[in-house]
Protein backbone atom coordinates (compact mmCIF):
# COMPACT_ATOMS: atom_id res chain seq x y z
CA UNK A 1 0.00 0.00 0.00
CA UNK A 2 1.23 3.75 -0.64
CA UNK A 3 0.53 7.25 0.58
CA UNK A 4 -0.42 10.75 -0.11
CA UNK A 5 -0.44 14.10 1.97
CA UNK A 6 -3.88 15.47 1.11
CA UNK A 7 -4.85 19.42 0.56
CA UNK A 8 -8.34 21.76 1.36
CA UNK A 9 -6.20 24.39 1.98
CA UNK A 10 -8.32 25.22 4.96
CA UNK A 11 -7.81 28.08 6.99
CA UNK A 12 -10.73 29.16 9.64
CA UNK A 13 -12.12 32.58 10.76
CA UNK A 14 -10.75 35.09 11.83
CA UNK A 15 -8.40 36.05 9.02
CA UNK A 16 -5.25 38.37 9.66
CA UNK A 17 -3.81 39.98 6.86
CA UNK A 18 -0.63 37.10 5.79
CA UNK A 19 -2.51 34.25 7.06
CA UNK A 20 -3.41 32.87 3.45
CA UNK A 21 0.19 33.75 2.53
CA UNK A 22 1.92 31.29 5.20
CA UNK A 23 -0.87 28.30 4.56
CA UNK A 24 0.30 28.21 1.31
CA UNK A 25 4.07 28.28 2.22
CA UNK A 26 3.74 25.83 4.92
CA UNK A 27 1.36 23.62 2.59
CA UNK A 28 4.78 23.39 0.02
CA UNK A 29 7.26 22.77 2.83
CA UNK A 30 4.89 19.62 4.33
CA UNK A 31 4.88 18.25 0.92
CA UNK A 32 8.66 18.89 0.04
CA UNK A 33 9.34 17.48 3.57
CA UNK A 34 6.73 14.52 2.89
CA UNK A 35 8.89 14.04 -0.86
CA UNK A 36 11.86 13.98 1.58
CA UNK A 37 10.41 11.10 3.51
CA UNK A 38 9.31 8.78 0.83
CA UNK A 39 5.45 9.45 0.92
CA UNK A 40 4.56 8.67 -2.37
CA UNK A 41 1.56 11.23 -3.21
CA UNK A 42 0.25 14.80 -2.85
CA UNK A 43 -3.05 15.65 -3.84
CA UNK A 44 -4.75 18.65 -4.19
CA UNK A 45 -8.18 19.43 -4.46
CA UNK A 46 -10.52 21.89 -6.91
CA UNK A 47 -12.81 23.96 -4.94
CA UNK A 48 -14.34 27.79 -5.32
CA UNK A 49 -15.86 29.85 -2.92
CA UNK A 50 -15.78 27.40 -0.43
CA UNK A 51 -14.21 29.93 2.22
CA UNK A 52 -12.79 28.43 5.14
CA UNK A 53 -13.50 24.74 4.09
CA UNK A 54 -11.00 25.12 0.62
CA UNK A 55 -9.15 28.32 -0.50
CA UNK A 56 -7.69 25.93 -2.95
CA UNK A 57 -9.32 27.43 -6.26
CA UNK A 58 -5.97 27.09 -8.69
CA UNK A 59 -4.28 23.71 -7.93
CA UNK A 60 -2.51 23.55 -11.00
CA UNK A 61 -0.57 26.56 -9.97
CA UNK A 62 0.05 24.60 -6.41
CA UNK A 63 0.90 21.73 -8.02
CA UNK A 64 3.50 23.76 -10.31
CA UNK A 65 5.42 25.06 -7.24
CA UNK A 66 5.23 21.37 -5.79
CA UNK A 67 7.08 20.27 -8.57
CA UNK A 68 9.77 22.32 -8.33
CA UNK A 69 10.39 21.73 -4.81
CA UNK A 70 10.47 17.58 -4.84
CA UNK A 71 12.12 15.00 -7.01
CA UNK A 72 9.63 11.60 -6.71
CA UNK A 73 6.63 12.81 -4.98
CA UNK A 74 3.70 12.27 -7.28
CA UNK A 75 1.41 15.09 -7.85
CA UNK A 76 -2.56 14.70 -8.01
CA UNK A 77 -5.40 16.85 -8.57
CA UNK A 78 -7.64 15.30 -6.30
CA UNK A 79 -9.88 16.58 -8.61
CA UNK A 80 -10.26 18.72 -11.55
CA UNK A 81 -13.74 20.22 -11.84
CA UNK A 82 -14.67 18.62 -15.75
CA UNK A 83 -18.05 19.93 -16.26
CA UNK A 84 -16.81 23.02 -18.85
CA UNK A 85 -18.62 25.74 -16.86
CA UNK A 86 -15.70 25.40 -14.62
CA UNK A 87 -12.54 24.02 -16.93
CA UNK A 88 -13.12 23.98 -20.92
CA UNK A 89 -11.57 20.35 -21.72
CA UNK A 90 -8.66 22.02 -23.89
CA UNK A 91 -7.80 23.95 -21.33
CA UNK A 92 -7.75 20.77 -18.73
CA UNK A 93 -5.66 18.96 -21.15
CA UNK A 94 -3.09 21.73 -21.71
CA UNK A 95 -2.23 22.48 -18.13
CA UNK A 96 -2.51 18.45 -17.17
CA UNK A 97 0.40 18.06 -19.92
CA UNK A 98 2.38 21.15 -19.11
CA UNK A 99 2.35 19.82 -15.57
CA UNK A 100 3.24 16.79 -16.27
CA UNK A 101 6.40 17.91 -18.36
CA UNK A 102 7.81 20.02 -15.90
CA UNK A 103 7.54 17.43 -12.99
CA UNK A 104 9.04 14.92 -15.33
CA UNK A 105 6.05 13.14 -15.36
CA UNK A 106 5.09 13.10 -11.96
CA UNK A 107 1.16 13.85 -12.44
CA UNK A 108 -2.00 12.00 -11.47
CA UNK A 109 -5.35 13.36 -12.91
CA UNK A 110 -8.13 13.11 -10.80
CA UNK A 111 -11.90 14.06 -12.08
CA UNK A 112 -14.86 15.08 -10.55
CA UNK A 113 -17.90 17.27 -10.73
CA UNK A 114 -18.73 19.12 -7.40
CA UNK A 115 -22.18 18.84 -5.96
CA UNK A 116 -22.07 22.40 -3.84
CA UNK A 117 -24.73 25.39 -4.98
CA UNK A 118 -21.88 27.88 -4.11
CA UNK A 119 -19.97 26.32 -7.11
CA UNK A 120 -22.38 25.22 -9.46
CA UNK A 121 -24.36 27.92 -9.66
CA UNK A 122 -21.72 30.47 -9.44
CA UNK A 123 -19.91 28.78 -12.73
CA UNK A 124 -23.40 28.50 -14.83
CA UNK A 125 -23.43 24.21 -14.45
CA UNK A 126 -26.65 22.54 -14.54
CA UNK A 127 -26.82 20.39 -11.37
CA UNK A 128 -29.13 17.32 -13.04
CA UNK A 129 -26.44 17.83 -16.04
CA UNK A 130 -23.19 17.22 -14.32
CA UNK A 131 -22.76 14.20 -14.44
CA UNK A 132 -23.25 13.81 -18.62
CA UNK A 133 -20.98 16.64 -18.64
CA UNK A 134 -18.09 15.12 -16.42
CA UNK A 135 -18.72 12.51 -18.50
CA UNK A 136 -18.42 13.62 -21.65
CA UNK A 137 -15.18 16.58 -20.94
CA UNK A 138 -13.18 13.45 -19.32
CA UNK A 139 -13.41 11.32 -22.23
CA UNK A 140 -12.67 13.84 -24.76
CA UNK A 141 -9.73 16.04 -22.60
CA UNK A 142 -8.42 12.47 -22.68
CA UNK A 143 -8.87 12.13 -26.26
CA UNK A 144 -6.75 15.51 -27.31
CA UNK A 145 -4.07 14.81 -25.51
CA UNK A 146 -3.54 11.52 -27.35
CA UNK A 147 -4.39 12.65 -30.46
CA UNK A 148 -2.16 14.33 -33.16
CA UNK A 149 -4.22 16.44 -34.30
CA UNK A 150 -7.75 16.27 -32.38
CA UNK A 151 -10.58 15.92 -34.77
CA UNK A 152 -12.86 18.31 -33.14
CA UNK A 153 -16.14 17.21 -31.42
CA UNK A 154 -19.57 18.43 -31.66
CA UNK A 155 -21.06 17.45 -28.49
CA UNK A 156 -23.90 18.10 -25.56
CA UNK A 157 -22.21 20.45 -23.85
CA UNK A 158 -19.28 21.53 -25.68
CA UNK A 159 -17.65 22.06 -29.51
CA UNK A 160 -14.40 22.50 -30.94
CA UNK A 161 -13.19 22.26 -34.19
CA UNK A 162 -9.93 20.26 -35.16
CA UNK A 163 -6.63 21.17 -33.92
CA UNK A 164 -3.57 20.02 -32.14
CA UNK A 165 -3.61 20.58 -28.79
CA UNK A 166 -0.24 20.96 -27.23
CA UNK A 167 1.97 20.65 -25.32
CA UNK A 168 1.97 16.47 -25.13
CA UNK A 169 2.01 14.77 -21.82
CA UNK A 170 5.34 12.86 -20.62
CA UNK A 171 2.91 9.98 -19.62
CA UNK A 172 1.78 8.27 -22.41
CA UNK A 173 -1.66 8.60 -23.28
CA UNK A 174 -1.97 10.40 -20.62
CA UNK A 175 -1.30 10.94 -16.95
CA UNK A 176 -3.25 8.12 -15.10
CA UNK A 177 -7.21 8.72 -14.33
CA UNK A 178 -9.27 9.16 -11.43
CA UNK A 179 -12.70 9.62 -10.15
CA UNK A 180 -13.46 10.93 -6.74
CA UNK A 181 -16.09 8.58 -5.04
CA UNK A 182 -18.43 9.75 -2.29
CA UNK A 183 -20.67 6.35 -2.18
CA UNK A 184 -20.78 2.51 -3.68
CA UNK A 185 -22.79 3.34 -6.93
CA UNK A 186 -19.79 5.98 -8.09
CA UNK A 187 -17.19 3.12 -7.38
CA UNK A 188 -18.66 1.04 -9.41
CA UNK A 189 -18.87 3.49 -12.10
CA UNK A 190 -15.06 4.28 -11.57
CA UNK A 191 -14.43 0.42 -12.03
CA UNK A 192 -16.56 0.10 -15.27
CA UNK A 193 -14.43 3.14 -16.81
CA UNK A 194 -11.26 1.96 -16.16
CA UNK A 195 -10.77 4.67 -13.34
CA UNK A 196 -8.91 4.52 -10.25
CA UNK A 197 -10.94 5.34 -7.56
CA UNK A 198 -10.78 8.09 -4.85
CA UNK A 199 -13.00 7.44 -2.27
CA UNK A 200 -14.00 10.42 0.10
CA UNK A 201 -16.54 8.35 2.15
CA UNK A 202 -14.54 7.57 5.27
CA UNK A 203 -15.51 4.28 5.62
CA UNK A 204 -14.17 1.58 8.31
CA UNK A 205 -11.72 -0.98 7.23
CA UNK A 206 -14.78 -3.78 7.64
CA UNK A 207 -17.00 -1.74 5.31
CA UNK A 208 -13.73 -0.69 2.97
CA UNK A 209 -13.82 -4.42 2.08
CA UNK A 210 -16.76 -4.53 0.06
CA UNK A 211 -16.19 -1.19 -1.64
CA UNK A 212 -12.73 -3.10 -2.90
CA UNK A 213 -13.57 -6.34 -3.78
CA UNK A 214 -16.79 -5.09 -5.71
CA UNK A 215 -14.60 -2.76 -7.59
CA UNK A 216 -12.03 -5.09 -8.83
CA UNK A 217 -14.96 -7.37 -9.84
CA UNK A 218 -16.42 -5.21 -11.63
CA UNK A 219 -13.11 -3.71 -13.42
CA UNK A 220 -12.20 -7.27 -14.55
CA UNK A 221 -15.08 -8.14 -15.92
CA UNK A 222 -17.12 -5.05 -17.00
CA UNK A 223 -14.62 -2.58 -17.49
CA UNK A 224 -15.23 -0.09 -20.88
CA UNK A 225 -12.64 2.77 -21.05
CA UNK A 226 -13.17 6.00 -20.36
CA UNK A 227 -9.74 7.38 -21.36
CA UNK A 228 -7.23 6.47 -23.53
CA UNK A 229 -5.56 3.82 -20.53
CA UNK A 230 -6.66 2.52 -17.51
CA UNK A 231 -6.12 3.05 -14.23
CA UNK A 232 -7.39 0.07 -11.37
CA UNK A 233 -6.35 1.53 -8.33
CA UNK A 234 -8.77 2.46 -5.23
CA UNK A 235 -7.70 4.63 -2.44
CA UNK A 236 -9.26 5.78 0.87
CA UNK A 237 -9.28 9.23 2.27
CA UNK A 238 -8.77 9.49 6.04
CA UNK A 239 -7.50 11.43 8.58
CA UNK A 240 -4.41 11.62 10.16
CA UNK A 241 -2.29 12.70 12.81
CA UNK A 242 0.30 10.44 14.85
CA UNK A 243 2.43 10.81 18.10
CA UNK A 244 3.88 8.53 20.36
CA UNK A 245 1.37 9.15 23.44
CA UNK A 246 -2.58 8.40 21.97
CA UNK A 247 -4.08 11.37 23.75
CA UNK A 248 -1.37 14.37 22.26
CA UNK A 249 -2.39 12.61 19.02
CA UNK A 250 -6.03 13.41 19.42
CA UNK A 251 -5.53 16.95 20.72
CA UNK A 252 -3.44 17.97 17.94
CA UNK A 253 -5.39 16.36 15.33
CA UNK A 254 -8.63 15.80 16.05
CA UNK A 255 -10.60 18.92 16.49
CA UNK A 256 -8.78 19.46 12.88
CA UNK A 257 -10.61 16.52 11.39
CA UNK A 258 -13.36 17.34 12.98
CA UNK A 259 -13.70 20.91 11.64
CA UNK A 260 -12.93 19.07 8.13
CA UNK A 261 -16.33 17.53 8.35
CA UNK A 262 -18.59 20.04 9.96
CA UNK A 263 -17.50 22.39 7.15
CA UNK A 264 -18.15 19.51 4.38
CA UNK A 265 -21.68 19.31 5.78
CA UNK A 266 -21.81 23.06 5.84
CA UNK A 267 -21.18 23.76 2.25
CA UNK A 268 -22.93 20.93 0.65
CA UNK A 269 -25.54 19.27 2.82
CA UNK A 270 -26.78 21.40 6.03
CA UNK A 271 -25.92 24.93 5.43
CA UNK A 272 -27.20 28.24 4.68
CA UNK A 273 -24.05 30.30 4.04
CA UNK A 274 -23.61 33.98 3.32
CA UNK A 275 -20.61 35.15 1.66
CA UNK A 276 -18.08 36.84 2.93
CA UNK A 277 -19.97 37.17 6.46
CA UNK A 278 -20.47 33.70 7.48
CA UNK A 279 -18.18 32.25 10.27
CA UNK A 280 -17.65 28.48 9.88
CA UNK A 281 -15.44 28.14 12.24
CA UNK A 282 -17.74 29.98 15.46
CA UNK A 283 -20.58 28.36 13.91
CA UNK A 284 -18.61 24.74 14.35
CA UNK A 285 -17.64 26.05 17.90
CA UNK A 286 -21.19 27.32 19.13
CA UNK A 287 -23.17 24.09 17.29
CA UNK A 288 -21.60 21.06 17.20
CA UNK A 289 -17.71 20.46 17.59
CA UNK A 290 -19.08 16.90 16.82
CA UNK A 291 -18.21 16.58 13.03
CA UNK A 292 -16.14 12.62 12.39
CA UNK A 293 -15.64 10.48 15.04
CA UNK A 294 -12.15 9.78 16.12
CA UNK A 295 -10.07 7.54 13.31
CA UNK A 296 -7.11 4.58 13.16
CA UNK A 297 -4.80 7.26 11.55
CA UNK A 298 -5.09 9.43 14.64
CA UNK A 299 -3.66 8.07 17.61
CA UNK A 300 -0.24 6.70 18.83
CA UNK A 301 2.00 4.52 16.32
CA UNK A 302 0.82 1.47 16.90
CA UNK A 303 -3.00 2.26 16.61
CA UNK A 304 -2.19 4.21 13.54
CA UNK A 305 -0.10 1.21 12.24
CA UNK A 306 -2.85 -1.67 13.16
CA UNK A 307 -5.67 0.55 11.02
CA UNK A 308 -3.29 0.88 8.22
CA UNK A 309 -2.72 -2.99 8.18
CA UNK A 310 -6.22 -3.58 7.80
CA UNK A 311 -6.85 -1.70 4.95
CA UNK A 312 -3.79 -2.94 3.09
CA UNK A 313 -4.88 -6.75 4.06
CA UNK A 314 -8.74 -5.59 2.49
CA UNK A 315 -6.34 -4.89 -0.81
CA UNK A 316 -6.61 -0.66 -0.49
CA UNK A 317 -4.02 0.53 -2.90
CA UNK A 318 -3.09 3.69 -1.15
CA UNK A 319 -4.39 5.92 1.98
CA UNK A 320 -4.48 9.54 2.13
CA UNK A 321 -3.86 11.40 5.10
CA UNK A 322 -5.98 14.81 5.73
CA UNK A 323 -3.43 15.74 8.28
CA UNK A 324 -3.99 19.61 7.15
CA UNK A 325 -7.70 20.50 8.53
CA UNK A 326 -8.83 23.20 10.75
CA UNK A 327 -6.24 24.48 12.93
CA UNK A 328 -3.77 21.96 13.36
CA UNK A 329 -0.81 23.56 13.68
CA UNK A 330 1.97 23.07 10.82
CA UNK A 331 4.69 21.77 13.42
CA UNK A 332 2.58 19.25 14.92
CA UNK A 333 1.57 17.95 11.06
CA UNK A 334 5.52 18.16 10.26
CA UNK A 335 6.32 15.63 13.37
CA UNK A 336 3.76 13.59 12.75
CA UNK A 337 4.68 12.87 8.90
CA UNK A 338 8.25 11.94 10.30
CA UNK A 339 7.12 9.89 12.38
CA UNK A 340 5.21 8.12 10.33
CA UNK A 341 7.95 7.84 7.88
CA UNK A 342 10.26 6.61 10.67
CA UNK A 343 8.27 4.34 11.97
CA UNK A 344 5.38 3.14 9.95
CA UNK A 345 6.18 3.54 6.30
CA UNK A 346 9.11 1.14 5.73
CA UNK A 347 7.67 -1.63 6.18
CA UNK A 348 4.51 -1.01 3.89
CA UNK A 349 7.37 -0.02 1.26
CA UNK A 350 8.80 -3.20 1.82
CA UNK A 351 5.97 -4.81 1.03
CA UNK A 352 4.15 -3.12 -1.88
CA UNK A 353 7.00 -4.22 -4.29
CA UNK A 354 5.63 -7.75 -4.20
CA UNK A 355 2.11 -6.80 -3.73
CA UNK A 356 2.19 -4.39 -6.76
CA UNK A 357 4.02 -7.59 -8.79
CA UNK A 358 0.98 -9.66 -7.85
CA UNK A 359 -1.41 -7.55 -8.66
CA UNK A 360 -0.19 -6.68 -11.83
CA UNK A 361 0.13 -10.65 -12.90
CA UNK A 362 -3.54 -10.91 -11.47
CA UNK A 363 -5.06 -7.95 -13.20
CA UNK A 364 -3.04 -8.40 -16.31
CA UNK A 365 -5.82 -10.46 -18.64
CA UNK A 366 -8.66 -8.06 -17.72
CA UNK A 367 -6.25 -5.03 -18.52
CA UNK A 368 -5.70 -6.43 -21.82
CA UNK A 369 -9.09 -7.04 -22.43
CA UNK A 370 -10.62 -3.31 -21.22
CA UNK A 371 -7.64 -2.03 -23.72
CA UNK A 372 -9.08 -3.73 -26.45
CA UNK A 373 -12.47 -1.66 -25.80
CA UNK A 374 -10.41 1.64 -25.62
CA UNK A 375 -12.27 4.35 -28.28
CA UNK A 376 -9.76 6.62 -29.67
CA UNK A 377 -10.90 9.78 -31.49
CA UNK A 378 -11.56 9.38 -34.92
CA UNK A 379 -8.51 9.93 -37.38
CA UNK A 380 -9.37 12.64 -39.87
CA UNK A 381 -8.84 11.22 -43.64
CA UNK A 382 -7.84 14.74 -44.54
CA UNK A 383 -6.56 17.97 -42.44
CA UNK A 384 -7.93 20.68 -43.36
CA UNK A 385 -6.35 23.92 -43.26
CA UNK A 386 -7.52 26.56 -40.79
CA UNK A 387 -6.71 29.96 -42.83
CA UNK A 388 -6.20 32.95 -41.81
CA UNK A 389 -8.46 35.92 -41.52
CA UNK A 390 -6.60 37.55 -44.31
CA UNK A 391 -7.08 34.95 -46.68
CA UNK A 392 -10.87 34.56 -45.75
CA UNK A 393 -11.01 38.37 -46.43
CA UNK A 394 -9.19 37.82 -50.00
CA UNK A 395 -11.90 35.03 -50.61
CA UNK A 396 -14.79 37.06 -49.47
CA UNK A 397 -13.76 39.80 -51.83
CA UNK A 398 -12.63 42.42 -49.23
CA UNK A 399 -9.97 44.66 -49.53
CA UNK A 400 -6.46 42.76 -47.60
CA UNK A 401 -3.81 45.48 -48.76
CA UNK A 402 -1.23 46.04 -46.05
CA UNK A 403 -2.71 49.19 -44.52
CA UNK A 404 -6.53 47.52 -44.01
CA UNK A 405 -5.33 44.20 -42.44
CA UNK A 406 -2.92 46.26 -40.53
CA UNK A 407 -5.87 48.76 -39.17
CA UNK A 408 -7.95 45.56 -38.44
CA UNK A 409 -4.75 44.11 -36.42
CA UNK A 410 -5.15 47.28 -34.40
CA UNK A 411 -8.12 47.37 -33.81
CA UNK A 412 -8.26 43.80 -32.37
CA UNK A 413 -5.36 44.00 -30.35
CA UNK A 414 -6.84 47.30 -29.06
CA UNK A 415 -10.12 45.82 -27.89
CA UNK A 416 -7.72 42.93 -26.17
CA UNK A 417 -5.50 45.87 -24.24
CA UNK A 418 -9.19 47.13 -22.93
């Protein structure tokens, strides 16, 4: 089994003036530290207008700086916002590739589709259409970044017509593809598309079983591409702090955790927020403090280790910690991430390395055969050329002397500079 550092980018009311400044430099030093250790993944989420709960609205750009600070970390947006109210699919496949080249091919693509009024509604996405849309931006941001050139695509919910979209990923098709999962019914869905799944239910390690076992069932034998490659992987979000005495472990981390889900609930089940003025954070403290119950992955080193074993015995391919949540504090996240790494990681690491051979060998057959169902976009049996507007003026009959194209150049470049 592996592991990722997971971001929110949370940061609770009140706000001083540099406090969004030093989250985001403390978020890059935990994840070059966590590089440093040998924890295998960062993720960061997709969010808008989520205040308090996420101020993480431009991972790519997090990402970018994460890259330059580590060497083997992988880097994962845990997830990209598909439907193209938020992310037009060129767009997604440009920075996903431009990433991916200058990490040196370090990127994991995860997908989703939000389910919060604050963010639907304030991009223009039809809730009861989100999920055709995810569906059909994933398959085709897939599609141009395998493709040279893309053959355009008239679709539902979005058009383009033929070109090359570029830069080209590293990874070949593309970086490897995920789904975030809230409940069974989107695992399965995950499986059947060839997706790795990224499970955000918090489940126990008794009722993680069934979530894994139905998924690889359903990969090996039902599994239809939704991207250019596949992906059968299925991790498990959870939260995390760890210190040698049990009871510093739960003061430090769990109000954190906590906070994490009484702010979830907030945005996108219970709440009725007002931006700007409402306090999450003294709303959490006056009504509730109840949010998760305490987890495996907070408490001493053995707890922490004994909850970890479980899920890798269930056959979870990789836990991520929420260690940053709340107001845990970035020192207490720091010692806690080395001593995990001290004392809990190398053993997993010596393990996965035969696991990962196994599984491979195992899942080999029903890779080959969801492979043989991958679509590709259709090749174009001729390119057309895409002329400029001078030559469409010449073939309209308008005038395309020097001086006319010249005045229209201004103009256009003028309206831009406005």
């Amino acid at each position: 089994m592996q592991f990722g550092i997971f971001y929110e980018h949370q940061i609770p009311r009140p706000w001083k003036q540099c406090d969004e400044h030093r989250l985001f430099q403390e978020a890059l030093e935990q994840v070059e530290l966590a590089d440093r250790l040998g924890i295998e993944y960062a993720w960061e989420v997709e969010h808008h207008f989520l205040e308090e709960y996420s101020h993480s609205s431009a991972p790519e750009v997090f990402l970018a700086a994460c890259s330059q600070r580590t060497r083997k970390i992988r880097l994962g947006h845990g997830i990209t916002l598909m439907p193209p109210g938020y992310n037009h699919p060129a767009r997604v496949a440009e920075r996903m590739a431009t990433l991916d080249l200058v990490s040196n091919g370090r990127v994991d693509w995860g997908t989703g589709e939000s389910s919060s009024r604050l963010e639907l509604e304030g991009f223009g996405v039809d809730p009861a259409e989100k999920r055709a849309m995810w569906r059909e931006a994933v398959g085709e941001t897939a599609r141009m970044m395998a493709s040279d050139p893309y053959p355009g695509f008239q679709g539902r919910f979005f058009s383009m017509p033929h070109r090359n979209v570029v830069p080209k990923p590293l990874q070949k098709p593309h970086p490897p593809l995920w789904v975030a999962c809230s409940n069974r019914e989107t695992i399965r869905l995950a499986a059947r598309l060839g997706m790795g799944a990224l499970t955000f239910a918090f489940v126990a390690p008794e009722e993680a079983k069934f979530w894994v076992e139905e998924y690889y069932e359903i990969f090996e034998k039902e599994c239809e591409p939704i991207g250019q490659a596949v992906n059968p992987n299925i991790a498990m979000v959870a939260g995390f702090m760890v210190h040698e005495d049990s009871q510093t472990a739960l003061e430090r981390g769990l109000e954190g955790f906590k906070f994490f889900g009484y702010a979830l609930a907030h945005f996108y089940v219970t709440g009725a927020h007002v931006p700007g003025r409402f306090d999450v954070w003294k709303d959490f403290q006056e009504h509730g403090n109840y949010g998760f119950l305490p987890t495996g992955c907070i408490g001493n080193v053995q707890q922490v280790r004994e909850h970890l074993e479980r899920f890798e015995s269930l056959g979870v391919d990789q836990t991520i910690f929420i260690q940053q949540g709340g107001r845990n504090r970035h020192e207490h996240i720091c010692e806690a991430l080395e001593l995990f790494a001290d004392r809990i990681l190398p053993a997993f690491q010596e393990r996965h390395v035969g696991r990962a051979a196994a599984k491979a060998k195992r899942l080999a057959p029903a890779i080959e055969r969801a492979m043989s169902k991958v679509v590709p976009a259709p090749a174009l049996d001729e390119i057309p050329p895409v002329e400029s507007y001078p030559i469409l003026m010449q073939k309209a009959g308008q005038k395309t002397d020097a001086s006319t194209i010249g005045k229209r150049l201004e103009a256009s470049t003028a309206g831009a500079r406005e």
